[in-house]
N, C-alpha and C. Protein backbone atom coordinates (compact mmCIF):
# COMPACT_ATOMS: atom_id res chain seq x y z
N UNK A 1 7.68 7.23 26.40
CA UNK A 1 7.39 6.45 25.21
C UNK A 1 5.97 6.70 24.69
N UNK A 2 4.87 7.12 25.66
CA UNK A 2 3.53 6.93 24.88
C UNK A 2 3.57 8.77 24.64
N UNK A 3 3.90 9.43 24.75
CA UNK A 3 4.77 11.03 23.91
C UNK A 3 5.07 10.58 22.68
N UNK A 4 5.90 9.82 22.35
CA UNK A 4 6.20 9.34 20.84
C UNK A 4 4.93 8.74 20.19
N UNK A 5 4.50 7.73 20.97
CA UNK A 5 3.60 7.40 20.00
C UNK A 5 2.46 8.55 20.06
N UNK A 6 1.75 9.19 20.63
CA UNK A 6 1.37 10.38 20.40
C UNK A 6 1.37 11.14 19.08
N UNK A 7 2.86 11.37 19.59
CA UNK A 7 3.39 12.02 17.81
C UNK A 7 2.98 11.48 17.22
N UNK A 8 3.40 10.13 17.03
CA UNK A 8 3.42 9.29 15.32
C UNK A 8 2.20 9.11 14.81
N UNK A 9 1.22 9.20 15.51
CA UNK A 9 -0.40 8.79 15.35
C UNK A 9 -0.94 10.44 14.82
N UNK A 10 -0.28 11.44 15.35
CA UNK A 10 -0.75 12.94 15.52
C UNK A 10 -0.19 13.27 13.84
N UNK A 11 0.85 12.82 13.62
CA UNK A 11 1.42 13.12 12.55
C UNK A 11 0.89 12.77 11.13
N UNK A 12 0.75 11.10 11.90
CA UNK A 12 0.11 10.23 10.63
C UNK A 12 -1.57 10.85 10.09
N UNK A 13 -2.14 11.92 11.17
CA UNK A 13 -3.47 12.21 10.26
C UNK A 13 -3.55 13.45 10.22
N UNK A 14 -2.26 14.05 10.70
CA UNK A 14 -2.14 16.00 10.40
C UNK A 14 -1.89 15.48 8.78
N UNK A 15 -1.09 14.95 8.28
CA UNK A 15 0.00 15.58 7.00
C UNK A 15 -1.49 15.04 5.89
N UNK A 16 -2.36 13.85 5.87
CA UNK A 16 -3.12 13.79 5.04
C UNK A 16 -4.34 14.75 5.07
N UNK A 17 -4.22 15.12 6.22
CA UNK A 17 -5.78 16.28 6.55
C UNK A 17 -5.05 17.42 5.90
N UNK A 18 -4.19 18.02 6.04
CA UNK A 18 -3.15 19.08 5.03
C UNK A 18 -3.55 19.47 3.44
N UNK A 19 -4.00 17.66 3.03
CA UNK A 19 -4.10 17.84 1.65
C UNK A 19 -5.84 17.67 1.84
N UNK A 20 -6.48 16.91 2.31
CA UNK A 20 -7.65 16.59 1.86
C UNK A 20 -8.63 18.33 2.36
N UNK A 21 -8.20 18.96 3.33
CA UNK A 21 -9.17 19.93 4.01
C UNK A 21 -9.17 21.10 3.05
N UNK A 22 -8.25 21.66 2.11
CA UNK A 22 -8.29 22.80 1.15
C UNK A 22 -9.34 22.15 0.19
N UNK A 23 -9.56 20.67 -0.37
CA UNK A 23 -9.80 20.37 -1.38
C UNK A 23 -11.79 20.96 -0.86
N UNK A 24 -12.13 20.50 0.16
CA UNK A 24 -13.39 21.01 0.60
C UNK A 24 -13.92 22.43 0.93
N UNK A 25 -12.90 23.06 0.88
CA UNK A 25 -12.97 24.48 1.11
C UNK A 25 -12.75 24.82 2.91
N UNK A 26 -12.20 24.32 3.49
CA UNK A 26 -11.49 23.84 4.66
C UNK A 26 -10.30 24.85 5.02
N UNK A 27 -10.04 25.85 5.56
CA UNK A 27 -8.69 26.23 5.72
C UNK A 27 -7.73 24.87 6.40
N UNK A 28 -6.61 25.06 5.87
CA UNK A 28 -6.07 24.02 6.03
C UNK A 28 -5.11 23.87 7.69
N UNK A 29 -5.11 24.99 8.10
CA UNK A 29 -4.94 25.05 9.09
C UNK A 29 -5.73 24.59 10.56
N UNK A 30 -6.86 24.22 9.89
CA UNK A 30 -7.44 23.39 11.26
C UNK A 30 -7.33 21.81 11.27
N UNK A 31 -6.70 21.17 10.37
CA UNK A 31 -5.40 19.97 10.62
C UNK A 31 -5.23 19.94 11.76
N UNK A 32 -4.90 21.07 12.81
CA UNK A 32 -3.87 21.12 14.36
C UNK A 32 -5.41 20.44 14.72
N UNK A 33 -6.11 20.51 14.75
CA UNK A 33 -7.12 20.08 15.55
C UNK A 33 -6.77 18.24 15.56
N UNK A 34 -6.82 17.56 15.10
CA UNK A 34 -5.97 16.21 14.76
C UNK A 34 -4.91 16.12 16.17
N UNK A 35 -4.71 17.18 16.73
CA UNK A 35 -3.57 16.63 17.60
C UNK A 35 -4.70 15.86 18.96
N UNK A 36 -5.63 16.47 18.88
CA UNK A 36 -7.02 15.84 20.04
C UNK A 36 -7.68 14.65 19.33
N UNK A 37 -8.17 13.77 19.48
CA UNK A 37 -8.66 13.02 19.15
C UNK A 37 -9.69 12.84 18.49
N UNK A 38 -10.82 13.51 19.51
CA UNK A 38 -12.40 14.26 18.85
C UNK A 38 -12.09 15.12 17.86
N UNK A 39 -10.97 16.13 18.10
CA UNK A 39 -10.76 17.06 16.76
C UNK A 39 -10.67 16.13 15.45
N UNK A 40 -10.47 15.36 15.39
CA UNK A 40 -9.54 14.28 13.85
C UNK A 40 -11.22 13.75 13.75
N UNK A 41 -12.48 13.46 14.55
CA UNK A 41 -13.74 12.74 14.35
C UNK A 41 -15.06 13.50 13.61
N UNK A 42 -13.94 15.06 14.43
CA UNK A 42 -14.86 16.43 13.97
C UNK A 42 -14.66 16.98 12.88
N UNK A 43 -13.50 16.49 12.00
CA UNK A 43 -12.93 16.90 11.06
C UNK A 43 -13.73 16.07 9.67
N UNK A 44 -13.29 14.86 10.33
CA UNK A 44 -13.68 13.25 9.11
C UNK A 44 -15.31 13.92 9.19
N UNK A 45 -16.14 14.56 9.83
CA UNK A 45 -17.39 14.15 10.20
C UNK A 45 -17.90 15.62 9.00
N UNK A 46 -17.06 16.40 9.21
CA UNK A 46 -17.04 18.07 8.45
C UNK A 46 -16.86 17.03 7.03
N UNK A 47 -15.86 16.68 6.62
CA UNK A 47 -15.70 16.48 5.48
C UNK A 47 -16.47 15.83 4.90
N UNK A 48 -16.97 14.61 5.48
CA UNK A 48 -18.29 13.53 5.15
C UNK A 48 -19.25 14.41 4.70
N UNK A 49 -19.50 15.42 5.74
CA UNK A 49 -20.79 16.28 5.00
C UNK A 49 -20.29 17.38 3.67
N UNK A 50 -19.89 17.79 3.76
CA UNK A 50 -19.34 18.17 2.26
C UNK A 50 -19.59 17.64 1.27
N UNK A 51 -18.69 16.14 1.69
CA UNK A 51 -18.64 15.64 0.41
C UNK A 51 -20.03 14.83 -0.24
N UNK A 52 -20.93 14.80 1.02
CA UNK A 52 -22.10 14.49 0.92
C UNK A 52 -22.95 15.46 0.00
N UNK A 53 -22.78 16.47 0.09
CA UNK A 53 -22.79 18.05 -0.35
C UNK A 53 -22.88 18.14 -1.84
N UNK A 54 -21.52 17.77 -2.06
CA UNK A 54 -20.92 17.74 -3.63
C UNK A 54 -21.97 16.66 -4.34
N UNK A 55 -21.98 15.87 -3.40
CA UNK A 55 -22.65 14.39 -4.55
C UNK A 55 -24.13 15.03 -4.74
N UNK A 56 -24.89 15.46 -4.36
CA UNK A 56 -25.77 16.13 -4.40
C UNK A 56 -26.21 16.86 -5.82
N UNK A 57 -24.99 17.56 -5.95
CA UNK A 57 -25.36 18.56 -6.98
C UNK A 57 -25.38 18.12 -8.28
């Protein structure tokens, strides 16, 4: 049972990282990283600075 929920949590922040990581210039393929935990903190933390980035200019 905690395999499923696994999934459902793994799933629930692959499919939105899918869309948000191209928009930053992100290959979108490092989403899989989301299946680790720190990967999904390392991701939010990449994008924060970006978008920190953008506001900038």
């Amino acid at each position: 049972m905690p395999t499923l929920y696994w999934l459902i949590i793994s799933a629930a922040t692959i499919i939105p990282m899918l869309k948000v990581l191209p928009f930053f210039g992100i290959n979108k393929y490092w989403a899989a990283a989301c299946v680790i935990p720190l990967g999904t903190v390392a991701l939010l933390w990449l994008v924060a600075m970006k978008l920190n980035e953008l506001e900038k200019r």
